[in-house]
N, C-alpha and C. Protein backbone atom coordinates (compact mmCIF):
# COMPACT_ATOMS: atom_id res chain seq x y z
N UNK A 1 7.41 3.69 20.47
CA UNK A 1 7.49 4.02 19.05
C UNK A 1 6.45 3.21 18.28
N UNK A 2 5.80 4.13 17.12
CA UNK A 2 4.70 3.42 16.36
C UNK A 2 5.10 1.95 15.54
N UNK A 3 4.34 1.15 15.80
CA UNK A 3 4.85 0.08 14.72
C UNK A 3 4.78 0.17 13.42
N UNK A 4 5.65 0.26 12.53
CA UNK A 4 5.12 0.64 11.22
C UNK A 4 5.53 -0.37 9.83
N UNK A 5 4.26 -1.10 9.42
CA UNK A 5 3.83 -2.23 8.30
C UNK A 5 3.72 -1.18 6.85
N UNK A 6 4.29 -2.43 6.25
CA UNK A 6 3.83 -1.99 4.85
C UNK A 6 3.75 -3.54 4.21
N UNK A 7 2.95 -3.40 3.18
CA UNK A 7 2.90 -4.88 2.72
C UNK A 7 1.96 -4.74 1.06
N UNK A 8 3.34 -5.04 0.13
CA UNK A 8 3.30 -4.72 -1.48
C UNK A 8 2.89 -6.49 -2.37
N UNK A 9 2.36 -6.24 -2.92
CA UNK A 9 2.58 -7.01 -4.29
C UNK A 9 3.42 -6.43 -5.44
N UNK A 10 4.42 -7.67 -5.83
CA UNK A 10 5.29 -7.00 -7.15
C UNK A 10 5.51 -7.90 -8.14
N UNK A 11 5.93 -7.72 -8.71
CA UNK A 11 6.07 -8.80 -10.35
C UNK A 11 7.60 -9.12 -10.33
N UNK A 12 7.88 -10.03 -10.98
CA UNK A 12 9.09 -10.39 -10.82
C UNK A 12 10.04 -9.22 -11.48
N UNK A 13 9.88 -8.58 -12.36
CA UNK A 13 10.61 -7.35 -12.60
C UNK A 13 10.68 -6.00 -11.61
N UNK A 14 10.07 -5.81 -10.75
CA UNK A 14 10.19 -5.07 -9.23
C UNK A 14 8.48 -4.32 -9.35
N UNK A 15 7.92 -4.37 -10.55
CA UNK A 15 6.80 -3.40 -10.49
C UNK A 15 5.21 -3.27 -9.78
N UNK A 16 4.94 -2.63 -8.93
CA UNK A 16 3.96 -2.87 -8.13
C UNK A 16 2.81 -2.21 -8.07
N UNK A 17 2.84 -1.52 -9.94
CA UNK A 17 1.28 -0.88 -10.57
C UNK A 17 1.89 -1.35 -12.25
N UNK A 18 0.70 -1.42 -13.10
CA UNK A 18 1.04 -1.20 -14.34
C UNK A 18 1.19 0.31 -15.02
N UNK A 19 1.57 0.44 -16.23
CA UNK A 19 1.46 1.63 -16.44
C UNK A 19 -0.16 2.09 -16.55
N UNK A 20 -0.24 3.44 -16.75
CA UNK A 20 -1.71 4.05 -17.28
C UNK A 20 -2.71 3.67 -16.33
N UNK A 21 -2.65 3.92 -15.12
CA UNK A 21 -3.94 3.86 -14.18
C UNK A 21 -5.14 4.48 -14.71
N UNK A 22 -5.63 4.46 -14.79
CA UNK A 22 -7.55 5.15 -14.41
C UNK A 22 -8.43 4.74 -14.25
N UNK A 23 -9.54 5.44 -14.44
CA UNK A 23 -11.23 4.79 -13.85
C UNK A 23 -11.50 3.49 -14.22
N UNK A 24 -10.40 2.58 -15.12
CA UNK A 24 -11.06 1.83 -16.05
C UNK A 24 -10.08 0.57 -15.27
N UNK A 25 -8.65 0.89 -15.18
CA UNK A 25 -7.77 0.24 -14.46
C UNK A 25 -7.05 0.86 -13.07
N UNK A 26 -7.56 0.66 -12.44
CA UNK A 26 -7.27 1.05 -11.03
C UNK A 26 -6.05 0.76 -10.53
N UNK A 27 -4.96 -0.34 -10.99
CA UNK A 27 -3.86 -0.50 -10.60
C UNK A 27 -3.29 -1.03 -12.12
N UNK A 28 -3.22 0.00 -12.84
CA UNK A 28 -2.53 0.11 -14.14
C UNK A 28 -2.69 -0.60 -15.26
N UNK A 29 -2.33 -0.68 -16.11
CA UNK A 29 -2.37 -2.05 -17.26
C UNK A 29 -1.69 -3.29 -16.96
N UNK A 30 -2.41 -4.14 -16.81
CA UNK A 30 -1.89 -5.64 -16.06
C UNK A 30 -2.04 -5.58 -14.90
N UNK A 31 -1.74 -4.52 -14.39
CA UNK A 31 -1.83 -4.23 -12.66
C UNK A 31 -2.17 -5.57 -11.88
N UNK A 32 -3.58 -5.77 -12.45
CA UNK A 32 -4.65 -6.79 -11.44
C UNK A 32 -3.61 -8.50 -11.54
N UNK A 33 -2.77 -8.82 -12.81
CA UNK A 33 -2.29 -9.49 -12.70
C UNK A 33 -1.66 -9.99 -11.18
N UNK A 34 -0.97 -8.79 -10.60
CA UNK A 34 0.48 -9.12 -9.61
C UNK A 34 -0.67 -9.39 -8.00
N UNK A 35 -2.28 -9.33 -8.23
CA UNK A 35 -2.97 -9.26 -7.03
C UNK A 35 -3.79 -10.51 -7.05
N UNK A 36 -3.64 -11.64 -8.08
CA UNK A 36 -4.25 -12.30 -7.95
C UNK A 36 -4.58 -13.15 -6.24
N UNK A 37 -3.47 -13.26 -6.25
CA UNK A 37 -3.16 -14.30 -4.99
C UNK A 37 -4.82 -13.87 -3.79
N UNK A 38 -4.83 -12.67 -3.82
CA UNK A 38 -5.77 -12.16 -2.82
C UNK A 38 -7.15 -12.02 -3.30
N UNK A 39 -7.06 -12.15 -4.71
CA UNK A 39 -8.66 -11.43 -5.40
C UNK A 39 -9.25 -12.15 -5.93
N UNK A 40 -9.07 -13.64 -5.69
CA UNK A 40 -9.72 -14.31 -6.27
C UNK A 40 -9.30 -15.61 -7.22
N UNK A 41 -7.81 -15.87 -7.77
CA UNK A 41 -7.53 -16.59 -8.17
C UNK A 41 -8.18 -18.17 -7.43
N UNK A 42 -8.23 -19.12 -8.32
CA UNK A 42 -8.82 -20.33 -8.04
C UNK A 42 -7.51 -20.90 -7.31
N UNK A 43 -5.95 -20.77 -8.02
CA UNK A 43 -5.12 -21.66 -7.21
C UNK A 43 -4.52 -21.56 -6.17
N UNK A 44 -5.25 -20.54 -5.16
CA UNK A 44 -4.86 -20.10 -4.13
C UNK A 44 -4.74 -20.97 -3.05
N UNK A 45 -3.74 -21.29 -2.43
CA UNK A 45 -3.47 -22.10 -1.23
C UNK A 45 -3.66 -21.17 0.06
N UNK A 46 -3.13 -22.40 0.96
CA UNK A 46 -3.20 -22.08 2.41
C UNK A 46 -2.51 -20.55 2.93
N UNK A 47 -1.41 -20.94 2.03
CA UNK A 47 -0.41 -20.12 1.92
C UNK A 47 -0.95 -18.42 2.00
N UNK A 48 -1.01 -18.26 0.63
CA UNK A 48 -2.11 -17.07 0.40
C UNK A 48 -2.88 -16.74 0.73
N UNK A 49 -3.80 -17.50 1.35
CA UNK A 49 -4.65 -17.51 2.69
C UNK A 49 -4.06 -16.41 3.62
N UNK A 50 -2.74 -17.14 4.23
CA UNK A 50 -2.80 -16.87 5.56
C UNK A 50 -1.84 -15.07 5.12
N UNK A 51 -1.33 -14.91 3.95
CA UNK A 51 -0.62 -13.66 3.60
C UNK A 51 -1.46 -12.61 3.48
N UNK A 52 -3.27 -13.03 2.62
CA UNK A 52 -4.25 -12.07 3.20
C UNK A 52 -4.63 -11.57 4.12
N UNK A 53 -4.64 -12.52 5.10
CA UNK A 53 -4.46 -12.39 6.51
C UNK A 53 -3.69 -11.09 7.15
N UNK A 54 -2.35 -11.02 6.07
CA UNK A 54 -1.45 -9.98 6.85
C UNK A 54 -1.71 -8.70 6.19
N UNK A 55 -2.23 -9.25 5.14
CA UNK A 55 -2.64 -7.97 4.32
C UNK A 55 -4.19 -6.87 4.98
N UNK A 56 -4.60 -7.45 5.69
CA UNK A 56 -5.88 -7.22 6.06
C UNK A 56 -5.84 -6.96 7.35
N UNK A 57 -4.76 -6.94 7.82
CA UNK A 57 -4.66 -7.20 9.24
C UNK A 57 -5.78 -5.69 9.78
N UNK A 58 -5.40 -5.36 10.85
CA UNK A 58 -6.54 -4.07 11.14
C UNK A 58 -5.15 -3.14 11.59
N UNK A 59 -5.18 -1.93 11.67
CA UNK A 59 -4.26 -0.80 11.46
C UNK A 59 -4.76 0.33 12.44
N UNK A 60 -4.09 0.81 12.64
CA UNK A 60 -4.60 2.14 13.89
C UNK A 60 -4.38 3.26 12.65
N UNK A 61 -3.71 3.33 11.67
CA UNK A 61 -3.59 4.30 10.45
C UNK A 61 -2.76 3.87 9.59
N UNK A 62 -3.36 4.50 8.21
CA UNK A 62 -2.66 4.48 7.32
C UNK A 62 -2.22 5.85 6.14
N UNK A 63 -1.36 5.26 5.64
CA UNK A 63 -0.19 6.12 4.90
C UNK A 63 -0.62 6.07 3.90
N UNK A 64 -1.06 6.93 2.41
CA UNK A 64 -1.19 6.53 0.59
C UNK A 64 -0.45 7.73 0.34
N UNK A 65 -0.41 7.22 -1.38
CA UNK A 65 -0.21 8.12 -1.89
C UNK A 65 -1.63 8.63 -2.61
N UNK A 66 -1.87 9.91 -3.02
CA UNK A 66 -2.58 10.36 -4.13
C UNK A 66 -2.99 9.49 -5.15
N UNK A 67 -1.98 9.01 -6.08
CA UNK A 67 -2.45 7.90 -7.02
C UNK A 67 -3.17 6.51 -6.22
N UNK A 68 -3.20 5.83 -5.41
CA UNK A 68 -3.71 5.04 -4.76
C UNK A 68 -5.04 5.16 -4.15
N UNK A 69 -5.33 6.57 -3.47
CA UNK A 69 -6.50 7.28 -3.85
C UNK A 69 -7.66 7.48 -5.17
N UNK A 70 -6.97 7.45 -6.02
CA UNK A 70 -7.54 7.81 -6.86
C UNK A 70 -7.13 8.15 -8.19
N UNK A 71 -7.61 7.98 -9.28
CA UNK A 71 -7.00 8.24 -10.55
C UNK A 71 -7.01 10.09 -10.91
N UNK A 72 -7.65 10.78 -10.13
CA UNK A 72 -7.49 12.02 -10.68
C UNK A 72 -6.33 13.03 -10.28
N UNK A 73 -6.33 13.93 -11.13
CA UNK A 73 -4.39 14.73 -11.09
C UNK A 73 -4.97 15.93 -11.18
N UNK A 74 -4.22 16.84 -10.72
CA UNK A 74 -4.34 18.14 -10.50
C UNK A 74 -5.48 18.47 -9.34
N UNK A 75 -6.25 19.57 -9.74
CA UNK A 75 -7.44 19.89 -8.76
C UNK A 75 -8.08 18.86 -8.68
N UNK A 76 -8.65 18.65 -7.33
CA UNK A 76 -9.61 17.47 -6.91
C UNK A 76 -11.10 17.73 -7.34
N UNK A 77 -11.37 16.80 -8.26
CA UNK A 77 -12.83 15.92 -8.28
C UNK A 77 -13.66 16.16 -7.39
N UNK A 78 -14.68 16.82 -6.78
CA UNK A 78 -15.16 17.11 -5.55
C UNK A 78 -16.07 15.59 -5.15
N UNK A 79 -16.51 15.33 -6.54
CA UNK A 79 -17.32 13.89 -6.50
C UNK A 79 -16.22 12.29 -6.03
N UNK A 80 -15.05 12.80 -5.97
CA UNK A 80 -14.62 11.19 -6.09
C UNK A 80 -13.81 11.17 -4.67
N UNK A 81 -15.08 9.90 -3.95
CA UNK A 81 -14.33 9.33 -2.77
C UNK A 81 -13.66 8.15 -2.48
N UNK A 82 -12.56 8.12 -3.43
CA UNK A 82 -11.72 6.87 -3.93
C UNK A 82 -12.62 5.72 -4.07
N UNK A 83 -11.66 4.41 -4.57
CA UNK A 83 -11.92 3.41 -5.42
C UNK A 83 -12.91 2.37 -4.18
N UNK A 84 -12.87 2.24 -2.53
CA UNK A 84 -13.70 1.52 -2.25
C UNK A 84 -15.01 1.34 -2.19
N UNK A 85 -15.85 2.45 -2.89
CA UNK A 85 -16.97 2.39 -2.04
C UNK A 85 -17.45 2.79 -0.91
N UNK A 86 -18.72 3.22 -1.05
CA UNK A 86 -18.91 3.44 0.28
C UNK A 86 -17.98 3.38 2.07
N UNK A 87 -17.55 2.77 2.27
CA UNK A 87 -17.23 1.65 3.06
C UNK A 87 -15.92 1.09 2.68
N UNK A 88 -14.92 1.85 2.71
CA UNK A 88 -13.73 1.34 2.41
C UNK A 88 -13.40 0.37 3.69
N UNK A 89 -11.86 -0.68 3.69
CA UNK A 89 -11.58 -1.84 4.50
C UNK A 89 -10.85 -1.26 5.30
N UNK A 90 -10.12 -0.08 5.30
CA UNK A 90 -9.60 0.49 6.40
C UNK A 90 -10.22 1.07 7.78
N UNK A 91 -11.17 1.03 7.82
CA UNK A 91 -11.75 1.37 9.27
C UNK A 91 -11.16 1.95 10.55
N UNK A 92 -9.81 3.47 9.93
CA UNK A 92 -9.36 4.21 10.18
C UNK A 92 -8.92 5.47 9.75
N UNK A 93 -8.21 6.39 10.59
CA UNK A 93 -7.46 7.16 9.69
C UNK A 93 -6.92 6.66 8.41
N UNK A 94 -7.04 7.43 7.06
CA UNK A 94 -6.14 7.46 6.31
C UNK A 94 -5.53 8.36 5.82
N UNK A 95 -4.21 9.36 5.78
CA UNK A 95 -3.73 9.79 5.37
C UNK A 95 -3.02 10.25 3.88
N UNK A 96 -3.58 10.82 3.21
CA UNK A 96 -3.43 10.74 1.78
C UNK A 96 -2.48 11.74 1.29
N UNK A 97 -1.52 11.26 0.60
CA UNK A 97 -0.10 12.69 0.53
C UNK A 97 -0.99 13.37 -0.87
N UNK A 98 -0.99 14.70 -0.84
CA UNK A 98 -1.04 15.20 -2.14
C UNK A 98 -0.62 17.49 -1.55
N UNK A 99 -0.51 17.17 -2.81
CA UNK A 99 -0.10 18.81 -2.72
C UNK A 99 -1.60 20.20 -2.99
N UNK A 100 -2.72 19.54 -2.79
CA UNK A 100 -3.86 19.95 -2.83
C UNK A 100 -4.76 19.87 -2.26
N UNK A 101 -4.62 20.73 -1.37
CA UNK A 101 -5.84 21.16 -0.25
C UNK A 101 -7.53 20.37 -0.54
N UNK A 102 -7.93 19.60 0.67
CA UNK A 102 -8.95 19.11 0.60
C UNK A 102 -9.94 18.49 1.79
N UNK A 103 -11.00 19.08 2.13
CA UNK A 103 -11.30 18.86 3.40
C UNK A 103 -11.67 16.74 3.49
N UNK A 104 -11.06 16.87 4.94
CA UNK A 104 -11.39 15.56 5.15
C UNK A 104 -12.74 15.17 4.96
N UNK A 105 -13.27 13.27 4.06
CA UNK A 105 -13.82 13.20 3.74
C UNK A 105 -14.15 11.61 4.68
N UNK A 106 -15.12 11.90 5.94
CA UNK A 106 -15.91 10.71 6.29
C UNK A 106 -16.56 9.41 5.73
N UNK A 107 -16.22 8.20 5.82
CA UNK A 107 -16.74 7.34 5.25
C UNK A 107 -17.58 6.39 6.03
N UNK A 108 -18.70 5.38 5.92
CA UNK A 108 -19.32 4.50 6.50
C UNK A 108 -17.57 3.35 7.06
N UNK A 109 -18.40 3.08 7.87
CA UNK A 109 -17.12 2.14 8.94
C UNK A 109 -16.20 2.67 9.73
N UNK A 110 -16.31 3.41 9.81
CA UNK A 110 -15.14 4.40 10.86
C UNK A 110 -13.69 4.94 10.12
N UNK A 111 -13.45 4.53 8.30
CA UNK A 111 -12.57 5.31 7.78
C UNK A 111 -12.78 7.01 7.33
N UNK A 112 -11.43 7.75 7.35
CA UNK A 112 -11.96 9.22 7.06
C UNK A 112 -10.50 9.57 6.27
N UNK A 113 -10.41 10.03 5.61
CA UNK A 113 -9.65 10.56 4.59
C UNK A 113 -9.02 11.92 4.69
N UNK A 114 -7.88 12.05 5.07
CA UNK A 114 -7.33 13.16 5.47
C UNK A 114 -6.22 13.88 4.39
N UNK A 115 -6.13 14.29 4.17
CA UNK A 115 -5.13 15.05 3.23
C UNK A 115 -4.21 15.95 3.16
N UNK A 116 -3.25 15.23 3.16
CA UNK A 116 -1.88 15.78 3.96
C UNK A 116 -0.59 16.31 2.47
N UNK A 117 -0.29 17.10 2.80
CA UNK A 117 1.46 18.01 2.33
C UNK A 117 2.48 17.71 2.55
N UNK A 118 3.21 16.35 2.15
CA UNK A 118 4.44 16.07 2.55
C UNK A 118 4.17 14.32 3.60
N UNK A 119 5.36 14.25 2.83
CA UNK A 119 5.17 12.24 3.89
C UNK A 119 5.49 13.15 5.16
N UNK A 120 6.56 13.53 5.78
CA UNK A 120 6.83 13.10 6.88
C UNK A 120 5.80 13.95 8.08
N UNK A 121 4.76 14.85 7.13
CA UNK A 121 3.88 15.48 7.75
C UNK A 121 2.97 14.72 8.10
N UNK A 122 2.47 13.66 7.15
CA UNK A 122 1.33 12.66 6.96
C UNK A 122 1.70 11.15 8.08
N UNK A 123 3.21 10.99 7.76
CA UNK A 123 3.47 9.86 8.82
C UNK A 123 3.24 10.24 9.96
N UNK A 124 3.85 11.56 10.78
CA UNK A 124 3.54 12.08 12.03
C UNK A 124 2.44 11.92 12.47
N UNK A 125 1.16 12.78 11.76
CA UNK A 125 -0.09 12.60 11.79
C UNK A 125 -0.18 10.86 12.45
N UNK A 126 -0.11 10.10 11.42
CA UNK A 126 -0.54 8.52 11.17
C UNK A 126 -0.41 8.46 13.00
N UNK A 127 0.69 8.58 13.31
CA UNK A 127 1.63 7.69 13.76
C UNK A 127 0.44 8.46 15.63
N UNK A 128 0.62 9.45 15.36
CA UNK A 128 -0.42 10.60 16.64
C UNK A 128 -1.50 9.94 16.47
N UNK A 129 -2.70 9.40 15.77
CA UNK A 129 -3.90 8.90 15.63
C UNK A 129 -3.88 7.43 15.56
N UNK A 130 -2.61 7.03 15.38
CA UNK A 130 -2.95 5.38 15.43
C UNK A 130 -2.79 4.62 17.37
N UNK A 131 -2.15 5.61 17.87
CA UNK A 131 -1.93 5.20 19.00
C UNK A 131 -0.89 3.66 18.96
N UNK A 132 -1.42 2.69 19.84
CA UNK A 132 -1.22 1.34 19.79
C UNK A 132 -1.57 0.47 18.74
N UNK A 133 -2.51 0.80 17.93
CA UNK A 133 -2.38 0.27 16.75
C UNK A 133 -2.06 0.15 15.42
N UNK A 134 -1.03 1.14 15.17
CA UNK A 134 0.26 0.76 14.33
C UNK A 134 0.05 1.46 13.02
N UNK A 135 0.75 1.76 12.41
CA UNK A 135 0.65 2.85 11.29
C UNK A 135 1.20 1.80 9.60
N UNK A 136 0.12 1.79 8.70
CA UNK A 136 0.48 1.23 7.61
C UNK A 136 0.43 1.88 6.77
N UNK A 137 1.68 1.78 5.83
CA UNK A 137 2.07 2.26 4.83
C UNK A 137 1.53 1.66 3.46
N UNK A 138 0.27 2.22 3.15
CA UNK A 138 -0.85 1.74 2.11
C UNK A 138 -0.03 1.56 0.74
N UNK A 139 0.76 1.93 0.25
CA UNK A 139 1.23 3.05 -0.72
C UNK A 139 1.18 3.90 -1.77
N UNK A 140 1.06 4.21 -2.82
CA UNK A 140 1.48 3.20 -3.61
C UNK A 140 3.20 3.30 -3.93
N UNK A 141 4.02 3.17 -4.91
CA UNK A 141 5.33 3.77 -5.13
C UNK A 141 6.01 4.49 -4.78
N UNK A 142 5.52 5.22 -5.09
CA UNK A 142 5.89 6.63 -4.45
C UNK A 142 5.95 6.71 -2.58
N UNK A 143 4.98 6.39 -2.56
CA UNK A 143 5.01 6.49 -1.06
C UNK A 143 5.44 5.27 0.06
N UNK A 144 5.85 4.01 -1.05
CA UNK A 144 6.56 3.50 -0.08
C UNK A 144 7.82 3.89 -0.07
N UNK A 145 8.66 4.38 -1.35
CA UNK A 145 9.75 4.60 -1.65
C UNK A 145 10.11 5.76 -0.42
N UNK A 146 9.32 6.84 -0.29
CA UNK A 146 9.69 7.60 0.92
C UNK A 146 9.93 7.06 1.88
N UNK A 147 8.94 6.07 2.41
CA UNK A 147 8.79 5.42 3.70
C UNK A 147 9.89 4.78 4.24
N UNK A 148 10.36 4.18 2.85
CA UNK A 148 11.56 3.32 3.03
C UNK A 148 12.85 3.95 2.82
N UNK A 149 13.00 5.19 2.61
CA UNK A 149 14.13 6.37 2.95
C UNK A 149 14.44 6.60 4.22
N UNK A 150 13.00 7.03 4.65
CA UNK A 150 12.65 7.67 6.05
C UNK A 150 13.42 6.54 6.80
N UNK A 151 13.54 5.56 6.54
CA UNK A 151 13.81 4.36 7.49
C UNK A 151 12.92 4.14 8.79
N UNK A 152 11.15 4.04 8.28
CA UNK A 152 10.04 4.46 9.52
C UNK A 152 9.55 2.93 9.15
N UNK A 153 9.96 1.76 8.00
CA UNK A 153 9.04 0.85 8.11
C UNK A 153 9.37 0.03 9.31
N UNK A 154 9.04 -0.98 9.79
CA UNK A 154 9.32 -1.93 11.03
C UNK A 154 9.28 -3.62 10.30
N UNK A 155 7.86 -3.52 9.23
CA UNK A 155 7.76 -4.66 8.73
C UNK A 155 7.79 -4.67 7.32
N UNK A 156 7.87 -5.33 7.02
CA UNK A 156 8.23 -5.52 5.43
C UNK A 156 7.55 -6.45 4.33
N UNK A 157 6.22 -6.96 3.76
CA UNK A 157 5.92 -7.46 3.07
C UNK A 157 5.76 -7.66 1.65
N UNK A 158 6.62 -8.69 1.06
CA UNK A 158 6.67 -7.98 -0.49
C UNK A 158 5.78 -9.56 -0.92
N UNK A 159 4.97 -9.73 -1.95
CA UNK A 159 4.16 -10.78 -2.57
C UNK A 159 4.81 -11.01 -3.80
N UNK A 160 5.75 -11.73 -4.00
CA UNK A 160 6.73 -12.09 -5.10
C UNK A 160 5.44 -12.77 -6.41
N UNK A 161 5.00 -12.05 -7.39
CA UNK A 161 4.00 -12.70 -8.56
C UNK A 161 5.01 -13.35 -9.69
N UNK A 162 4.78 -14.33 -10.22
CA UNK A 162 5.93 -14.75 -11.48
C UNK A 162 5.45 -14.15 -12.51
N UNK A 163 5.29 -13.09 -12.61
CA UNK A 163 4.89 -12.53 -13.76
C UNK A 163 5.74 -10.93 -14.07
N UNK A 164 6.09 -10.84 -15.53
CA UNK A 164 6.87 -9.56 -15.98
C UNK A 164 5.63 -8.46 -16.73
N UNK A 165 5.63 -7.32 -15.86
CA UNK A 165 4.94 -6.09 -16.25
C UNK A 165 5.55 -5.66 -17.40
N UNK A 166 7.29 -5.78 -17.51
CA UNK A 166 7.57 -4.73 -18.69
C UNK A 166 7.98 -3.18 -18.42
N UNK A 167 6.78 -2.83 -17.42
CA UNK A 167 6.79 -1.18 -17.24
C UNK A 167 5.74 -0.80 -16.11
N UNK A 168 5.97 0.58 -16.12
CA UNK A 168 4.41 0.70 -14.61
C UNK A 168 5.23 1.90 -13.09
N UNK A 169 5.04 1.04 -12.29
CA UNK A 169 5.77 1.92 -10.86
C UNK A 169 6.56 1.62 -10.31
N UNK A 170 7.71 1.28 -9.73
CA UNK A 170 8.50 0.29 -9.29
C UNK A 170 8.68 1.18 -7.68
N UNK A 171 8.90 0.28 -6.52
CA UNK A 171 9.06 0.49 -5.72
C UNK A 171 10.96 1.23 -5.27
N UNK A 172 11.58 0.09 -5.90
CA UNK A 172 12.95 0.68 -5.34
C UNK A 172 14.17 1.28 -5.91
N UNK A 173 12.91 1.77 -6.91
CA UNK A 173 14.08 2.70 -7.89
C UNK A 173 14.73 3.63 -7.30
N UNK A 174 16.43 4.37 -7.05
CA UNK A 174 16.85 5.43 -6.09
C UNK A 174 16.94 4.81 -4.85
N UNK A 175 16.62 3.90 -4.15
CA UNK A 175 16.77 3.27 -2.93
C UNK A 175 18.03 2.74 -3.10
N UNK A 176 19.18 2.60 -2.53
CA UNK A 176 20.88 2.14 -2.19
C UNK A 176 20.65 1.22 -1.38
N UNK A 177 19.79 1.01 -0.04
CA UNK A 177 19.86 -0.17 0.74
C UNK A 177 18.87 -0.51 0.93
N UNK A 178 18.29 -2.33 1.56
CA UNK A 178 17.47 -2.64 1.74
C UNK A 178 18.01 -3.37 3.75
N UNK A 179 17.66 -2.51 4.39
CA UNK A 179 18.09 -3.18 6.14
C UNK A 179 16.80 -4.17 6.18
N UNK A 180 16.37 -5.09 5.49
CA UNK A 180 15.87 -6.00 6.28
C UNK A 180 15.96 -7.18 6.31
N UNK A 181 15.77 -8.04 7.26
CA UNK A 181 15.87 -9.53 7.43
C UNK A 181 14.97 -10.37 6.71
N UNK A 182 14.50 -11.47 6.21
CA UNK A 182 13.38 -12.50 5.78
C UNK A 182 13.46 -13.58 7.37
N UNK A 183 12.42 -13.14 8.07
CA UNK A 183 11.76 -14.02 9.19
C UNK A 183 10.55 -14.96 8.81
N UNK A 184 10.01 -14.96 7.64
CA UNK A 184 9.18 -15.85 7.36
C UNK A 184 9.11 -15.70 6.30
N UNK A 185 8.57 -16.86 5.24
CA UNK A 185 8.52 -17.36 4.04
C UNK A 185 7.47 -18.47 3.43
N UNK A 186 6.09 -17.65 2.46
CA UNK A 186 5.01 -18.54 2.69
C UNK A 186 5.21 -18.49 0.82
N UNK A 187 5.02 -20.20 0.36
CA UNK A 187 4.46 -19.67 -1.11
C UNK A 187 3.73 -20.91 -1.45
N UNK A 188 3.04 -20.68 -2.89
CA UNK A 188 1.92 -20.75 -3.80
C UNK A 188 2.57 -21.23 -5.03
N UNK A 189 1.83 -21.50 -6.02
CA UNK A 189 1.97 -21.61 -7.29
C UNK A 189 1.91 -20.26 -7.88
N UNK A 190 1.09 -19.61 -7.41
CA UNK A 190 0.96 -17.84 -7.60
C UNK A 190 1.71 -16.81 -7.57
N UNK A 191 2.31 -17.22 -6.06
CA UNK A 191 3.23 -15.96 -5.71
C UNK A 191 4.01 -16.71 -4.05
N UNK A 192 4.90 -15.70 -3.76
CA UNK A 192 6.29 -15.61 -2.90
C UNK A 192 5.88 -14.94 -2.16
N UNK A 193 5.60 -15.27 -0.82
CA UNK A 193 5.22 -14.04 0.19
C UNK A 193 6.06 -14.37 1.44
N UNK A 194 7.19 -12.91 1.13
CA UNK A 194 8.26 -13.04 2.26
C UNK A 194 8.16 -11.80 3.56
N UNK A 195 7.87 -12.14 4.23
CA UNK A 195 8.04 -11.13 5.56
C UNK A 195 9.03 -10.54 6.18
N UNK A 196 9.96 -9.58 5.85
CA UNK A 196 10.97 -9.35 6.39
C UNK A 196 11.09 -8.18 7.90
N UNK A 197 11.40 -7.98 8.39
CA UNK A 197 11.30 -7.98 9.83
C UNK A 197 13.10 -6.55 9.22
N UNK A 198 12.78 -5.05 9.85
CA UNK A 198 14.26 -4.26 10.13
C UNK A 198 15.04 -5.03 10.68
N UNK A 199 16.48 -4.58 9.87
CA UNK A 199 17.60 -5.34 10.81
C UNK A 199 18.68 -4.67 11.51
N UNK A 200 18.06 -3.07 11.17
CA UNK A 200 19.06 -1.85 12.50
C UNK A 200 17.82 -0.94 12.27
């Protein structure tokens, strides 16, 4: 069975985008706040260090949603090949949920962009192309919230930020249970980074 990671930043109020994404804010209003730990903050410890680490890890595939892709809605942009650049950090499959047909789009480094109808169509996929190296659940909201229905995650990373959004995406809104354990526990002045590990 595929191993399957996911690993969020959230604000102390549960939210893990700000509101109003677009070209201008890529992970909402405030958004960039709840990512410091990884992007650059000066008071970053060892700690945060080693949680980038997990964040970066390398992936046999991954899982998004549409919004995480990209700020555009409805018909696709023919020009926009999401927010990395050339050369996105995934240097795999990625699987992108949306309800709008779109031919896969090749990138420099060995990522390619696939575009899929439905999570559990897109996890399947993941899970067939990642082989042995493990299927991550990119997300954003939306699509971890499925993931974590499906009961398909394995690992669990949430980046606890002390900071209140107010408003935005929240991960576990409609979710009734959380099955997982805390097997490790790294923190910062920044943020809470707990690893929780399924516990059925």
């Amino acid at each position: 069975m595929t191993d399957t990671t996911c690993h969020m930043s959230i604000s102390l109020d549960g939210f893990v985008a700000g509101p109003e994404q677009s070209l201008e804010n890529p992970l909402g209003l405030r958004g960039r706040e709840i990512h410091g730990w990884h992007i650059g903050d000066e008071r970053a410890t060892d700690a945060d260090h080693t949680a980038a680490g997990w964040l970066m890890r390398p992936r046999g595939a991954y899982v998004m949603g549409r919004n995480m892709f990209g700020p555009v809605r409805g018909e696709w942009d023919a020009e926009w090949r999401g927010w990395w650049g050339p050369e996105p950090p995934y240097r795999a499959p990625v699987f992108v949920l949306t309800h709008y047909a779109h031919d896969p789009i090749e990138m420099e480094g060995g990522t390619t962009f696939h575009f899929v109808d439905g999570f559990e169509t897109a996890y399947a996929q993941a899970c067939a192309a990642a082989g042995a190296g493990g299927v991550d659940i990119a997300g954003g909201a939306s699509t971890v919230r499925q993931a974590l229905a499906a009961n398909v995650i394995d690992e669990f990373i949430l980046d606890i930020v002390p900071v209140l959004l107010g408003s935005g995406e929240r991960i576990f809104d409609g979710l009734e249970t959380f099955d997982f354990e805390p097997v490790e526990v790294l923190h910062s002045p920044i943020a809470t980074h707990i690893r929780y590990r399924r516990s059925r």
